[in-house]
Protein backbone atom coordinates (compact mmCIF):
# COMPACT_ATOMS: atom_id res chain seq x y z
CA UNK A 1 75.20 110.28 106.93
CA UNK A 2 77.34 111.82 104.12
CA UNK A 3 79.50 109.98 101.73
CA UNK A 4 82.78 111.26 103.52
CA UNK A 5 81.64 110.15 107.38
CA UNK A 6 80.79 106.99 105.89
CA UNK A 7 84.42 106.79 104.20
CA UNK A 8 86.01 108.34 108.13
CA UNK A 9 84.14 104.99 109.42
CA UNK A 10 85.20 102.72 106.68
CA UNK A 11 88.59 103.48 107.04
CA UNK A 12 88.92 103.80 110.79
CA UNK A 13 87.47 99.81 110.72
CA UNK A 14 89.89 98.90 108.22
CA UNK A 15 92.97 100.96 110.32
CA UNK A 16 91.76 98.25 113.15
CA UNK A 17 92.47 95.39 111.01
CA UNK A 18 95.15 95.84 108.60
CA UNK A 19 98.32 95.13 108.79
CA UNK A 20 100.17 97.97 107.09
CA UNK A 21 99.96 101.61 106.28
CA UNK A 22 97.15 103.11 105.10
CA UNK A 23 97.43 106.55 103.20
CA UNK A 24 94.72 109.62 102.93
CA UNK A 25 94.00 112.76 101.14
CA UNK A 26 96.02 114.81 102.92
CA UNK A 27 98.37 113.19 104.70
CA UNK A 28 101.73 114.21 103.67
CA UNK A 29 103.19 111.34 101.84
CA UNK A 30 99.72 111.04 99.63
CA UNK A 31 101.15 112.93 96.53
CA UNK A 32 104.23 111.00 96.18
CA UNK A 33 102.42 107.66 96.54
CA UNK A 34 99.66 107.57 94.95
CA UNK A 35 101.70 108.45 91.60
CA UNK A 36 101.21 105.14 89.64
CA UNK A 37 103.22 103.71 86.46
CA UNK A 38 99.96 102.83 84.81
CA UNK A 39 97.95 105.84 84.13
CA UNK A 40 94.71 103.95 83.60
CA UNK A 41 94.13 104.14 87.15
CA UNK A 42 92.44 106.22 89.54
CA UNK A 43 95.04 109.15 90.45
CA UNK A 44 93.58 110.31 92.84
CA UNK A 45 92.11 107.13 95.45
CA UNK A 46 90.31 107.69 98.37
CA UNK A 47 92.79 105.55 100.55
CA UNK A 48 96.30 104.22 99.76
CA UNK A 49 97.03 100.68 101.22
CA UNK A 50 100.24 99.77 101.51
CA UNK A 51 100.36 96.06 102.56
CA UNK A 52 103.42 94.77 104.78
């Protein structure tokens, strides 16, 4: 199993079970949220969570 299936699986478990919006690489609102006011972090995450 690749590293990116593994992520597809990991993320489709986590869709099930959280209550908000979760945000990929390549969905269209990824490039205007994942632009942070601290720097020091990753800029480019693997998923986005927006908690509600």
């Amino acid at each position: 199993m690749t590293d990116s299936t593994k992520l597809a699986i990991e993320v489709e478990v986590l869709r099930e079970r959280f209550n908000g919006e979760l945000i990929l690489p390549g969905d269209l609102s990824y490039d205007d949220r994942r632009t942070l006011y601290n720097a020091a972090h990753d800029k480019r995450p693997a998923v986005i969570a927006l908690c509600s």
